[in-house]
C-alpha atoms as a PDB file:
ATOM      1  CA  UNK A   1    -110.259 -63.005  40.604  1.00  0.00           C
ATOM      2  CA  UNK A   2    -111.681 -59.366  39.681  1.00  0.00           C
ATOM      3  CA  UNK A   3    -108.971 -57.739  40.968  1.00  0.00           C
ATOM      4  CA  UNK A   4    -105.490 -57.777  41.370  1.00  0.00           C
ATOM      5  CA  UNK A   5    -102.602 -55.508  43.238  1.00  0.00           C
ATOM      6  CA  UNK A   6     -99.452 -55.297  42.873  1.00  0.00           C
ATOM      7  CA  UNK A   7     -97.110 -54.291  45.731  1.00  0.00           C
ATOM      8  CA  UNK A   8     -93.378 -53.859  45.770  1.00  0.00           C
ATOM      9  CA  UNK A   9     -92.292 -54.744  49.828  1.00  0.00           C
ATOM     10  CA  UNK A  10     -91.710 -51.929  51.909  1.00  0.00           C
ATOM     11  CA  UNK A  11     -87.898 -50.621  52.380  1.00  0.00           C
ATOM     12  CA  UNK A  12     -85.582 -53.452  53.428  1.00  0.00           C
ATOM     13  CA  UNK A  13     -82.495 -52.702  55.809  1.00  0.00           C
ATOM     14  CA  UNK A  14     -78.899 -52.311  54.218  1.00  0.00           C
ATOM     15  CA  UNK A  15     -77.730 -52.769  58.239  1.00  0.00           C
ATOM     16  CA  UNK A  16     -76.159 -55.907  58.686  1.00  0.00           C
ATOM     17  CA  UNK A  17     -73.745 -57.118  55.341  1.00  0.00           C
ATOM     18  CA  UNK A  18     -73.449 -60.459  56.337  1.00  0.00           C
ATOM     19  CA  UNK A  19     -77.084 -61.258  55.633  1.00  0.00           C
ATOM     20  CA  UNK A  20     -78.044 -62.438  52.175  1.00  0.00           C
ATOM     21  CA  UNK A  21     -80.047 -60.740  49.617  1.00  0.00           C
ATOM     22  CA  UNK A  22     -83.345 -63.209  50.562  1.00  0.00           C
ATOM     23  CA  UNK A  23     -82.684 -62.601  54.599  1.00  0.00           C
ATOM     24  CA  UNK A  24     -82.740 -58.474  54.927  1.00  0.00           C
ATOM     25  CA  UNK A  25     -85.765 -57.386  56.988  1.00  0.00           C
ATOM     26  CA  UNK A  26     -87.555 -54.202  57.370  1.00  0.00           C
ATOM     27  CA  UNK A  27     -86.107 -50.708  58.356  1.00  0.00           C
ATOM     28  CA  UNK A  28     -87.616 -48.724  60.161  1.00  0.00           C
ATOM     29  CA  UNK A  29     -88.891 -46.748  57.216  1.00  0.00           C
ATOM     30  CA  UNK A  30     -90.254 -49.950  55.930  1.00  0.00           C
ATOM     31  CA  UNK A  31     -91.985 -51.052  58.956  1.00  0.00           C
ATOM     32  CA  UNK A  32     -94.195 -47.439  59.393  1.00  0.00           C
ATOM     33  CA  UNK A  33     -94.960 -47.933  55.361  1.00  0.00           C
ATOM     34  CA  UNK A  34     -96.288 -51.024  55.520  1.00  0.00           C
ATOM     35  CA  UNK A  35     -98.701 -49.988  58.212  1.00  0.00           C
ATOM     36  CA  UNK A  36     -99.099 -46.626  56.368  1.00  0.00           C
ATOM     37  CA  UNK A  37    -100.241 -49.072  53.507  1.00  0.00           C
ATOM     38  CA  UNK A  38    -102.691 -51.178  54.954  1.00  0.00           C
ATOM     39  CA  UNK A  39    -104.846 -47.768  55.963  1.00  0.00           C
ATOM     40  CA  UNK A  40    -104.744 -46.670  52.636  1.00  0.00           C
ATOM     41  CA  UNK A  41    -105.995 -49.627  51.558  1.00  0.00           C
ATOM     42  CA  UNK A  42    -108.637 -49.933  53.829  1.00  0.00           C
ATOM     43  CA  UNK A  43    -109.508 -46.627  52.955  1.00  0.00           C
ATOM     44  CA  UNK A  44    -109.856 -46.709  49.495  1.00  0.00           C
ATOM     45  CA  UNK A  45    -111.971 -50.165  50.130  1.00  0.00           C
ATOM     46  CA  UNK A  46    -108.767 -51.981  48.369  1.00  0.00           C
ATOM     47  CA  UNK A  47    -108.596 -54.757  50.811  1.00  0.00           C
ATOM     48  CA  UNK A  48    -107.855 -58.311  49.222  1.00  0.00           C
ATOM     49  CA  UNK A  49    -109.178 -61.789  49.646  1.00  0.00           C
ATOM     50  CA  UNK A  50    -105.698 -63.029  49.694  1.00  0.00           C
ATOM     51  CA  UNK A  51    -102.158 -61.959  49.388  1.00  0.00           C
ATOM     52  CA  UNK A  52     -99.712 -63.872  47.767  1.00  0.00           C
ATOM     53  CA  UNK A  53     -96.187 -62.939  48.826  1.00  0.00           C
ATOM     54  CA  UNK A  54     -92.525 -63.614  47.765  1.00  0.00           C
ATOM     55  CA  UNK A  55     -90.665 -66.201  50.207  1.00  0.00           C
ATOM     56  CA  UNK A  56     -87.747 -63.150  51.229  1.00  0.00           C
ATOM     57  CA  UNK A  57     -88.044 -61.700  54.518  1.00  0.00           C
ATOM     58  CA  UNK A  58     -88.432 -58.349  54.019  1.00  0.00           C
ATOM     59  CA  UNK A  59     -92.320 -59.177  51.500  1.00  0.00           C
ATOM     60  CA  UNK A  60     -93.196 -61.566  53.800  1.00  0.00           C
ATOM     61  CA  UNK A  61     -92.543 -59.337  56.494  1.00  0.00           C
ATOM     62  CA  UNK A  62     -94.551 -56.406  54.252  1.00  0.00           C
ATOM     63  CA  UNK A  63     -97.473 -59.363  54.209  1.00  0.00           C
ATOM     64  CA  UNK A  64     -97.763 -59.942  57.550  1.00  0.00           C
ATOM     65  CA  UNK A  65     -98.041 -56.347  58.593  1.00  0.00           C
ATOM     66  CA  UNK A  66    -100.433 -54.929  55.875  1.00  0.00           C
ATOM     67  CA  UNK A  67    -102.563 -58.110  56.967  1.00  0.00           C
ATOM     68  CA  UNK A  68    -102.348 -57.554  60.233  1.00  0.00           C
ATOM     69  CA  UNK A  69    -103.266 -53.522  60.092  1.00  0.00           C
ATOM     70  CA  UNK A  70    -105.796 -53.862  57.404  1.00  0.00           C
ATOM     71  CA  UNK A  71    -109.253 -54.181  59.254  1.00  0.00           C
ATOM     72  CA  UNK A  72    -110.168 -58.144  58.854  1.00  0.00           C
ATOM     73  CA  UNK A  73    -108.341 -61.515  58.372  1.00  0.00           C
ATOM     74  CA  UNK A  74    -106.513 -62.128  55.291  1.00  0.00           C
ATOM     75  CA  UNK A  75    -104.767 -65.283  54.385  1.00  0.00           C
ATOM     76  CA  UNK A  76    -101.032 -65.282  53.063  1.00  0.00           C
ATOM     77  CA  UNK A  77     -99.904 -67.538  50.561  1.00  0.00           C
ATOM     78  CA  UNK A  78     -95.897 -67.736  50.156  1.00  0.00           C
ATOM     79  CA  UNK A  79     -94.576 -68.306  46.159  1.00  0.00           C
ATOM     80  CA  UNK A  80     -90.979 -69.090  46.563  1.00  0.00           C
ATOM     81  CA  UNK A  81     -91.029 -68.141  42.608  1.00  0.00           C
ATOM     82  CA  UNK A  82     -91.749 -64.803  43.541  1.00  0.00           C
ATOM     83  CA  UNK A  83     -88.281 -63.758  44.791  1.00  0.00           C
ATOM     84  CA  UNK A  84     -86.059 -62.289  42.076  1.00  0.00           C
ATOM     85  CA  UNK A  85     -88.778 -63.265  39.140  1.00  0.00           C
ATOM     86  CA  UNK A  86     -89.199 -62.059  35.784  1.00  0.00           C
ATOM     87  CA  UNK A  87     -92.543 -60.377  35.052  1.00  0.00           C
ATOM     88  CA  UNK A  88     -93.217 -63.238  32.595  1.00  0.00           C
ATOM     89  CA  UNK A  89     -92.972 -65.726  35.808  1.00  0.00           C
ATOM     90  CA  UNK A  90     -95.236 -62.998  37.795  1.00  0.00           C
ATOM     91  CA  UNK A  91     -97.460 -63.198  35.192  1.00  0.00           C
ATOM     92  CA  UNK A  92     -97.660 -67.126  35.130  1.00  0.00           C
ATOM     93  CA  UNK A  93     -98.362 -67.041  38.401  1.00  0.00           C
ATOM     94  CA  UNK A  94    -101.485 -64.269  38.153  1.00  0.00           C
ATOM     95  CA  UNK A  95    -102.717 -66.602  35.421  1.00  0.00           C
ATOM     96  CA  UNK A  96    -102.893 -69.626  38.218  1.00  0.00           C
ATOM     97  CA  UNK A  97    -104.303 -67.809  40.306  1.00  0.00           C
ATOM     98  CA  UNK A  98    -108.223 -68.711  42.118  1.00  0.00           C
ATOM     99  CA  UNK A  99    -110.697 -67.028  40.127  1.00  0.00           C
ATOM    100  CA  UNK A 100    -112.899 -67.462  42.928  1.00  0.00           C
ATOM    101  CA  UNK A 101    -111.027 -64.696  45.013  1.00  0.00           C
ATOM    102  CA  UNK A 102    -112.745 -61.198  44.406  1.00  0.00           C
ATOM    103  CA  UNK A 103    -109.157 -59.525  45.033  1.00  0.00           C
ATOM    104  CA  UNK A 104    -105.621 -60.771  45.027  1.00  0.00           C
ATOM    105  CA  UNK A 105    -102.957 -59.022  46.190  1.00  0.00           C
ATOM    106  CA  UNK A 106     -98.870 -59.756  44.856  1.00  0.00           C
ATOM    107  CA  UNK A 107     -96.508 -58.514  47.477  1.00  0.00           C
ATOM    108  CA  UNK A 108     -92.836 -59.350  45.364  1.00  0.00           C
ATOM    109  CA  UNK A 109     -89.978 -57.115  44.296  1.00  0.00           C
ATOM    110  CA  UNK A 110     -88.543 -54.735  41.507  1.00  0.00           C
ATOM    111  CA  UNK A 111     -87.966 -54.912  38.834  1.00  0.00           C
ATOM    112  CA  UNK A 112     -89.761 -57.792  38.307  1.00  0.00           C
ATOM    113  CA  UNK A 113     -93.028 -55.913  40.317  1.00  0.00           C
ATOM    114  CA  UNK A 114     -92.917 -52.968  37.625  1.00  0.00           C
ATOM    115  CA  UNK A 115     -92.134 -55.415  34.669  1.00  0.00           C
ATOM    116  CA  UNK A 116     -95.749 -57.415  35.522  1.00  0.00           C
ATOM    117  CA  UNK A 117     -97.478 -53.825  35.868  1.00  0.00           C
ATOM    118  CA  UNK A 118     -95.764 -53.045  32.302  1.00  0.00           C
ATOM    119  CA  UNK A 119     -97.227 -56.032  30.405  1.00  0.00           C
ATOM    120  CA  UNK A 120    -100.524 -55.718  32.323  1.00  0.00           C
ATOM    121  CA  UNK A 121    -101.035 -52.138  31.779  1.00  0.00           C
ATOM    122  CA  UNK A 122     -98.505 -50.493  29.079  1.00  0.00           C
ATOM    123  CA  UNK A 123     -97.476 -48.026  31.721  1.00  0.00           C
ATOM    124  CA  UNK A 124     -94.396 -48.151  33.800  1.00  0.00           C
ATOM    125  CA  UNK A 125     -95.293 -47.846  37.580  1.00  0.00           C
END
């Protein structure tokens, strides 16, 4: 792996309180983002090999449409251990990841998201 990016999902809905944490999908906000996202990537030649995305419904959700916007086909891996980790655990998981992918892309949630991008980088996101 030569590269690696780190994405928080795109805004969840607040809508219905009966769904748990794990189950909220996408606003509407979150839904336009996501596409907005997988043009920027595209443009600035950021497009990964393979994303690896929490389990929840809203990242997988975020996955599935930068994926599906970004200009070619990209597989999606799903790491239950994703959802609600610590940025040690991210960074476990970064450590297993293929070497021979040229780009990775994490698709997970705060603060765990900005914790990993902490201990990679010394800089908060």
């Amino acid at each position: 792996m030569k590269k690696l990016l780190i994405m928080r999902h795109a805004k969840s809905s607040w809508d219905d309180p009966s769904l748990a944490d794990f189950d909220r999908p996408l606003n509407a906000r979150g839904l336009r983002d996501a596409q907005k996202m997988s043009a920027a990537l595209r443009t600035a030649g950021l497009v990964p090999d393979v994303v690896i995305a929490s389990t929840a419904v809203r990242a997988r959700d975020t996955a599935e449409l930068v994926c599906q916007n970004i200009g070619r086909k990209i597989s999606i891996d799903l790491e239950p251990n994703i959802y609600e980790a610590s940025p040690q655990v991210l960074l476990n998981i970064v450590v297993t990841l293929d070497e021979e992918n040229a780009g990775v892309m994490m698709i997970g949630h705060n603060p765990g998201m900005e914790g990993l991008v902490f201990s990679l980088t010394g800089e908060l996101a």
